[in-house]
C-alpha atoms as a PDB file:
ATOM      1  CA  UNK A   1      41.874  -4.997  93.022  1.00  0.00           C
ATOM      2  CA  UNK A   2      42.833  -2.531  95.576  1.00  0.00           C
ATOM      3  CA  UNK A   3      43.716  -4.615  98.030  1.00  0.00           C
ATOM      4  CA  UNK A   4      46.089  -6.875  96.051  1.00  0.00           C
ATOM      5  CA  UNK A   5      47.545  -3.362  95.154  1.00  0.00           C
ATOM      6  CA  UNK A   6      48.121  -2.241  98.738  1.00  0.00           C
ATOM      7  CA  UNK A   7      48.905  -6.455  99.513  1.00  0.00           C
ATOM      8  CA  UNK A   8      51.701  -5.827  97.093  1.00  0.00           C
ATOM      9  CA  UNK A   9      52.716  -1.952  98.135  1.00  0.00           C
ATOM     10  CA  UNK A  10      53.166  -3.013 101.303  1.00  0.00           C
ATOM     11  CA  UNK A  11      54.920  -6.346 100.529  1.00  0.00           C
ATOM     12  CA  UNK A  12      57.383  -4.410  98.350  1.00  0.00           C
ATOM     13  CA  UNK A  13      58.173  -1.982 100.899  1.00  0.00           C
ATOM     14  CA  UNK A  14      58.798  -4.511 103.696  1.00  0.00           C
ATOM     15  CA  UNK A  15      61.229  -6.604 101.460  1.00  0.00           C
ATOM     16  CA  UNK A  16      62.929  -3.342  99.963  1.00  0.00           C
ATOM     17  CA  UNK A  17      62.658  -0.684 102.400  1.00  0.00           C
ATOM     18  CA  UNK A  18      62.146   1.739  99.628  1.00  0.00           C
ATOM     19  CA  UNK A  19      59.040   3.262  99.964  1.00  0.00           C
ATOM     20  CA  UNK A  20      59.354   5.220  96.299  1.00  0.00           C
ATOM     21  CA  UNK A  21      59.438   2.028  94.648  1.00  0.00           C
ATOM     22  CA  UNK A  22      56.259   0.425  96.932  1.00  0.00           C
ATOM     23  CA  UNK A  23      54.453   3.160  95.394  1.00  0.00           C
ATOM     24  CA  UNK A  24      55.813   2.172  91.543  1.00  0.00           C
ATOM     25  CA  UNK A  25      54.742  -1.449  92.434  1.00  0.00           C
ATOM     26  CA  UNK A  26      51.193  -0.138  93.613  1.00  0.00           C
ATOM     27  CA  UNK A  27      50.460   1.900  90.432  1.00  0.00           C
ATOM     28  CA  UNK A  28      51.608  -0.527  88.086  1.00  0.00           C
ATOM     29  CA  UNK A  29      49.389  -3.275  89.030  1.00  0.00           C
ATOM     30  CA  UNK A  30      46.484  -0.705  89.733  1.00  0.00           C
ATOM     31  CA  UNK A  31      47.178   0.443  85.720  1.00  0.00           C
ATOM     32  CA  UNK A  32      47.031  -2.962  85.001  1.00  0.00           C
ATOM     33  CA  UNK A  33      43.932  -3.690  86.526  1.00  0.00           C
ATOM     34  CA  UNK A  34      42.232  -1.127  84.577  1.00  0.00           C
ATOM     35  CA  UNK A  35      42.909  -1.920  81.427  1.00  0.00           C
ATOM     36  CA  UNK A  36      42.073  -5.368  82.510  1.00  0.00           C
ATOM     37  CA  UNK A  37      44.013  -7.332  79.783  1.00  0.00           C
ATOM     38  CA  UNK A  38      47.533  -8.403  79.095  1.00  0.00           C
ATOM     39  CA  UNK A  39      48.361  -5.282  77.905  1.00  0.00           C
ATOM     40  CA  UNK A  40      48.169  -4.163  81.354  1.00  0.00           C
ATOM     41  CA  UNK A  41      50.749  -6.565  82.428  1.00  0.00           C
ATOM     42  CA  UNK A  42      53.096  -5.663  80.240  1.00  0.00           C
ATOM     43  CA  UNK A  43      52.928  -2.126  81.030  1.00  0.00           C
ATOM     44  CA  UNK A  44      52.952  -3.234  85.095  1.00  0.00           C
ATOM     45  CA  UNK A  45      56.600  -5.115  84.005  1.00  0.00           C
ATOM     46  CA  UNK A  46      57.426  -2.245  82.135  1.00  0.00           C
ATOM     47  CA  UNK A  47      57.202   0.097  85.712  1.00  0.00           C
ATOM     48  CA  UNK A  48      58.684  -2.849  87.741  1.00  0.00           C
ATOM     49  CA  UNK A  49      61.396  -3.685  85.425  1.00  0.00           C
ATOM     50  CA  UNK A  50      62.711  -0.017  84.822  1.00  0.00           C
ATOM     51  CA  UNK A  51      63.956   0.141  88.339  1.00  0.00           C
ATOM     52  CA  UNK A  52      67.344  -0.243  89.171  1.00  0.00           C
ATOM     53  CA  UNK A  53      68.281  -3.595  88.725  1.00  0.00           C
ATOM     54  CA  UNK A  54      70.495  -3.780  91.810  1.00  0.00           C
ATOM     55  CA  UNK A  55      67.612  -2.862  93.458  1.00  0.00           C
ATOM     56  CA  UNK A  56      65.132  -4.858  92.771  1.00  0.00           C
ATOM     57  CA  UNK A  57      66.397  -7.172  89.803  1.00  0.00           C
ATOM     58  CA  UNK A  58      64.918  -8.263  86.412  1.00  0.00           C
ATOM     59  CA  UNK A  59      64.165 -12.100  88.284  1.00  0.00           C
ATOM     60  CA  UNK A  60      61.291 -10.200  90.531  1.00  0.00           C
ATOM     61  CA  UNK A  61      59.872  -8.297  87.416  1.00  0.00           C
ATOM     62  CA  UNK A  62      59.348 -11.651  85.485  1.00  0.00           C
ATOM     63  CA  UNK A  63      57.671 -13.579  88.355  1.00  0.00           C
ATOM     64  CA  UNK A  64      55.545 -10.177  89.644  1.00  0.00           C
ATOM     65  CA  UNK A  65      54.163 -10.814  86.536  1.00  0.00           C
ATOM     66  CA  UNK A  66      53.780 -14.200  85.933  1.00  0.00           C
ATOM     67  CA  UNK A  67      52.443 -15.096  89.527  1.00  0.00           C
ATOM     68  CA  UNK A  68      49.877 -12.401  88.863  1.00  0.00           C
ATOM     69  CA  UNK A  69      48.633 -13.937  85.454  1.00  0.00           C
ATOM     70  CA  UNK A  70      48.813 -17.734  87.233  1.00  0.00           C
ATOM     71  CA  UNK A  71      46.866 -16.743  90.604  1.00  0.00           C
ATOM     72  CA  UNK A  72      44.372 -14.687  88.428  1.00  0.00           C
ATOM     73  CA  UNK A  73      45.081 -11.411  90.009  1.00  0.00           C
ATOM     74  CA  UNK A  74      44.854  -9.718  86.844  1.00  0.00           C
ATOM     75  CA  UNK A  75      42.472 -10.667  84.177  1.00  0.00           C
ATOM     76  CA  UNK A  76      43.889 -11.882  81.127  1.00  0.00           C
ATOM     77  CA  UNK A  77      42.217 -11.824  77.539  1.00  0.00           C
ATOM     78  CA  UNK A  78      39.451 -13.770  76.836  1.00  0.00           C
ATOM     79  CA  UNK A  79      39.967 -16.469  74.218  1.00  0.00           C
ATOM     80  CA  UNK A  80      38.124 -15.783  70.817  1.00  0.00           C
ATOM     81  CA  UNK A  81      34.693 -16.873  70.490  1.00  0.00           C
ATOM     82  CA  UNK A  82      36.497 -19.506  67.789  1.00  0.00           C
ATOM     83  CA  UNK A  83      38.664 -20.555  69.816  1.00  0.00           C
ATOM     84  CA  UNK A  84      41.514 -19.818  67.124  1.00  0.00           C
ATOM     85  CA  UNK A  85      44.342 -17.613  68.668  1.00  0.00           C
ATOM     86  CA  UNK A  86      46.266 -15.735  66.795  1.00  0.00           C
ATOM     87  CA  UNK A  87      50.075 -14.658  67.950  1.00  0.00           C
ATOM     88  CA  UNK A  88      52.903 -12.174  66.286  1.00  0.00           C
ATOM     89  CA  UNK A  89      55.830 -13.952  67.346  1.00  0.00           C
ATOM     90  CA  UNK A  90      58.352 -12.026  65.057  1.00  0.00           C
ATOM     91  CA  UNK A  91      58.720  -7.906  64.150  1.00  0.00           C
ATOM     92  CA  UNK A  92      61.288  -7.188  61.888  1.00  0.00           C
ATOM     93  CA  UNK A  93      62.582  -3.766  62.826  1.00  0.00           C
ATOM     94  CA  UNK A  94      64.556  -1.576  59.706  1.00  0.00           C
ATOM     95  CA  UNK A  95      64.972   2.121  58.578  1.00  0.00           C
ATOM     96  CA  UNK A  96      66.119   1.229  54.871  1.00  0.00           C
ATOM     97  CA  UNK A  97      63.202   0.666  52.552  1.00  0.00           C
ATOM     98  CA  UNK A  98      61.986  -3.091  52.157  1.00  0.00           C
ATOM     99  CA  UNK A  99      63.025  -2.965  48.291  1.00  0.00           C
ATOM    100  CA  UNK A 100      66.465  -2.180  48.901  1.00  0.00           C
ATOM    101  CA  UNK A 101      68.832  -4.627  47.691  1.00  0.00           C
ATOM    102  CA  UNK A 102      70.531  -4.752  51.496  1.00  0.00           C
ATOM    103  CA  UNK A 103      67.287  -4.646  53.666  1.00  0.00           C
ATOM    104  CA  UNK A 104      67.387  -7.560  55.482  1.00  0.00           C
ATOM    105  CA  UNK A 105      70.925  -6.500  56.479  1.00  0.00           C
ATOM    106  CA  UNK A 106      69.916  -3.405  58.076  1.00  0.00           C
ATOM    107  CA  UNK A 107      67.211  -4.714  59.703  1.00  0.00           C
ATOM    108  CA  UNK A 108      66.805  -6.382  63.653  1.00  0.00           C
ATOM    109  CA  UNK A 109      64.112  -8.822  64.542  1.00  0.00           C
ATOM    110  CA  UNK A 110      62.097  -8.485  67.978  1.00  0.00           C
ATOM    111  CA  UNK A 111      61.262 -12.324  68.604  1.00  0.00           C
ATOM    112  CA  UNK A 112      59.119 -13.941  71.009  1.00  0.00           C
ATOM    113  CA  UNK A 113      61.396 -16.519  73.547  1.00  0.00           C
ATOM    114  CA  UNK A 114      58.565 -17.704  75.567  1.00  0.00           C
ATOM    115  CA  UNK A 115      57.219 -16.434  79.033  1.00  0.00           C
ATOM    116  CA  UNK A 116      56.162 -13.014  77.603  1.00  0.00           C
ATOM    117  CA  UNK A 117      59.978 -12.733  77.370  1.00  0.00           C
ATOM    118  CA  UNK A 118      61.351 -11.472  73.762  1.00  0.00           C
ATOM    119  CA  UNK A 119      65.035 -10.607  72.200  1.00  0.00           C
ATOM    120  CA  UNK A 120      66.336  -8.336  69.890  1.00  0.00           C
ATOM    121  CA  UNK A 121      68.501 -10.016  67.231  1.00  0.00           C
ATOM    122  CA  UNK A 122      70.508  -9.379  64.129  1.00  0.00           C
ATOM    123  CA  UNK A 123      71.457 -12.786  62.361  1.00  0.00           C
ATOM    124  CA  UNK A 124      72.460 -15.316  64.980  1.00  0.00           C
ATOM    125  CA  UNK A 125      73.213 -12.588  66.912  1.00  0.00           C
ATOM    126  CA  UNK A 126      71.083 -10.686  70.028  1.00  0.00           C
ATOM    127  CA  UNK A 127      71.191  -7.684  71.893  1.00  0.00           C
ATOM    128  CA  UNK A 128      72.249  -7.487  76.039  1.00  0.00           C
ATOM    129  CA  UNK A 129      70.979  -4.793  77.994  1.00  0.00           C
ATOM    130  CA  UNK A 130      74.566  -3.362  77.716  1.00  0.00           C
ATOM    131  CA  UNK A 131      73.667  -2.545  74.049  1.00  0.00           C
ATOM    132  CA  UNK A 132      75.927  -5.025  72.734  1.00  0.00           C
ATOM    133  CA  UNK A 133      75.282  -8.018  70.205  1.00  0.00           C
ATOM    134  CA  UNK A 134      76.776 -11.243  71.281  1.00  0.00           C
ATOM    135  CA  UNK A 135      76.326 -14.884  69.646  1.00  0.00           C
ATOM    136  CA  UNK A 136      72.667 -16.204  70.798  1.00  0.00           C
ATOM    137  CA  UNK A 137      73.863 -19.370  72.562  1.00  0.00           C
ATOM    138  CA  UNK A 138      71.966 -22.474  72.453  1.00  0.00           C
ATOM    139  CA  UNK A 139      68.999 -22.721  74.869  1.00  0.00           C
ATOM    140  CA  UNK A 140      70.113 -26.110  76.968  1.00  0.00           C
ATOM    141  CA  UNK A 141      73.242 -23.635  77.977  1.00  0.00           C
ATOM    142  CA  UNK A 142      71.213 -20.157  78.846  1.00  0.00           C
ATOM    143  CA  UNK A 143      71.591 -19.894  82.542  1.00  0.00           C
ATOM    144  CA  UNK A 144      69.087 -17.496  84.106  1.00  0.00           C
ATOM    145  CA  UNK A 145      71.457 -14.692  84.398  1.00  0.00           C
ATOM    146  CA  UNK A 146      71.944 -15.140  80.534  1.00  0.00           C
ATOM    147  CA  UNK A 147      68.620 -14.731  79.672  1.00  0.00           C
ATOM    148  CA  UNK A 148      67.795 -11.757  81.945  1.00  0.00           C
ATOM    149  CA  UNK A 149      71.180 -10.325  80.389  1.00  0.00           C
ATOM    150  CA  UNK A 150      68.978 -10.817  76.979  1.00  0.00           C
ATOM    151  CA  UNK A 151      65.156 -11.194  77.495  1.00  0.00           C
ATOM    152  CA  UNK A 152      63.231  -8.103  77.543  1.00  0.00           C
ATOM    153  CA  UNK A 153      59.009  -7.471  77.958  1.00  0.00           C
ATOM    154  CA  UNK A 154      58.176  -6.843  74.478  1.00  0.00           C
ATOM    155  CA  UNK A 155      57.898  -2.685  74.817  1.00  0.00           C
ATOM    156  CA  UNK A 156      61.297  -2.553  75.900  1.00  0.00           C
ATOM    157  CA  UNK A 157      62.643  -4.864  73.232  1.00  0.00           C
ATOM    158  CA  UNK A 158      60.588  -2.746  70.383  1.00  0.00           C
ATOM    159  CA  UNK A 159      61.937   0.259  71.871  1.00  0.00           C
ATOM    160  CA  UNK A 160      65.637  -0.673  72.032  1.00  0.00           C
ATOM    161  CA  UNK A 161      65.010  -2.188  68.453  1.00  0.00           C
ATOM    162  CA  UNK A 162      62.936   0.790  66.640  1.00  0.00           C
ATOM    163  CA  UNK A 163      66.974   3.107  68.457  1.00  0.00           C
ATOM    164  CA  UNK A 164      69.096   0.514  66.818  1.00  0.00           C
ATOM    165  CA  UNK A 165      67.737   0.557  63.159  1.00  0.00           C
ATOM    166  CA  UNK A 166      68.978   3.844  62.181  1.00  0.00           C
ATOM    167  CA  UNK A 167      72.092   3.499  63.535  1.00  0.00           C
ATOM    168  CA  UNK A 168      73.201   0.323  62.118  1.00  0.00           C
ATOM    169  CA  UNK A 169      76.184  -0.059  59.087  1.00  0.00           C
ATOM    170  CA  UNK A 170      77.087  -2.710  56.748  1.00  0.00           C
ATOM    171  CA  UNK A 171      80.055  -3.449  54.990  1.00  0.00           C
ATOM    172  CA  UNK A 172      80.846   0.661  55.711  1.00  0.00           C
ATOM    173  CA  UNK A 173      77.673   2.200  54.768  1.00  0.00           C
ATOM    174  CA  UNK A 174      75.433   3.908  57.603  1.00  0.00           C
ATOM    175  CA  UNK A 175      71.457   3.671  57.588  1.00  0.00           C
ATOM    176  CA  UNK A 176      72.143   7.868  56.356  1.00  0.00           C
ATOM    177  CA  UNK A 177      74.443   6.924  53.685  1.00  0.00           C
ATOM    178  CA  UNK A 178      71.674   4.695  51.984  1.00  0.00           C
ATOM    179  CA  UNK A 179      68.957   6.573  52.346  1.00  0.00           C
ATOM    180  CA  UNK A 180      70.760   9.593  50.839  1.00  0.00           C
ATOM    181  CA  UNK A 181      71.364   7.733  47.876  1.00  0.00           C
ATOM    182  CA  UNK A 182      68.111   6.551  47.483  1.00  0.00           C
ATOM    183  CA  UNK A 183      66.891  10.315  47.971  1.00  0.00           C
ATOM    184  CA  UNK A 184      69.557  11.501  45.277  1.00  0.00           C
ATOM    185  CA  UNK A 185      68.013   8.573  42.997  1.00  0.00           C
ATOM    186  CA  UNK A 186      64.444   9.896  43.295  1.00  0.00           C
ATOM    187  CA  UNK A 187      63.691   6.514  44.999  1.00  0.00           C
ATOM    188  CA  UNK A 188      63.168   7.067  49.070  1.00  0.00           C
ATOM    189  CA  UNK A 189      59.287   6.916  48.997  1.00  0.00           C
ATOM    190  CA  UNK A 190      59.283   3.781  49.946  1.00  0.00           C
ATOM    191  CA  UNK A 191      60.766   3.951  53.620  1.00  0.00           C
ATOM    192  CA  UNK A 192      59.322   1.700  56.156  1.00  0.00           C
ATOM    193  CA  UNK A 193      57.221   2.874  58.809  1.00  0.00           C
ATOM    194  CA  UNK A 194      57.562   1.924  62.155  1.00  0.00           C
END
């Protein structure tokens, strides 16, 4: 592992220039090498994909990872001994108890798109990394700007989702507003935890 680490430092810092991110690159696939799992990757994506995008850009992020998974650079899981794999491919993200009459309107969804790629959406709509919601448009007319504009690795798209919750309103009422009636009704003990 250390020398794909350094192979990669020093590739980074030749294409870039930027020594400060070399170093990002290095650590992030040496963190993922010890935990030795896909977790690992994710977290390595997580360090590349934080930088500035002008920088760097979300395009390299998704194909550091990827061409580390394909050329076996990193280990990845080991199937199951059954052979049966078992995938979460939907969270559904809210701050308004599950029994309240408008949960599923103040509630976001972090779904799985495919290439370890996942979006944050609200009825047919999902998030940007500008923070806004815009119509998700039909997959034969996503260009690859579009869906780095609104693909995320899946810690950033559970973090940006888990901010969101509390903050969303419906037909004029806040996230606060209904949980402070539901507290003045003696019936807020059954919040959802994150």
């Amino acid at each position: 592992m250390p020398e794909i680490a350094e192979r990669m430092r020093a590739l980074v810092a030749d294409q870039t220039g930027n020594a400060d991110l070399a170093a990002l690159v290095h650590k992030a696939i040496a963190q993922a090498y010890r935990i030795g799992a896909n977790r690992g990757l994710e977290e390595a994506a997580n360090v590349v994909g934080d930088l500035d995008p002008e920088e760097w850009g979300f395009g390299f992020k998704q194909s550091f990872v990827s061409g580390l998974i394909r050329d076996r650079k990193v280990p990845v899981d080991p199937p199951p001994p059954d052979g049966v794999r078992v995938q979460s491919t939907t969270y559904r993200v809210s701050a308004v108890p599950g029994t309240h009459p408008d949960a599923s309107h103040f509630t976001v969804a972090v779904e799985y798109r495919g290439h370890d790629l996942w979006a944050v959406t609200r009825h047919a709509e999902c998030l940007s990394r500008a923070g806004e919601w815009v119509y998700e448009i039909l997959p034969s007319e996503r260009t690859d700007e579009w869906v780095a504009d609104h693909r995320f690795a899946y810690t950033e798209a559970m973090r940006r989702a888990r901010e969101i919750a509390p903050t969303l309103t419906v037909m004029g009422r806040s996230v606060t507003e209904v949980l402070q009636d539901l507290r003045s009704q003696g019936s807020g003990s059954d919040a959802c935890s994150p």
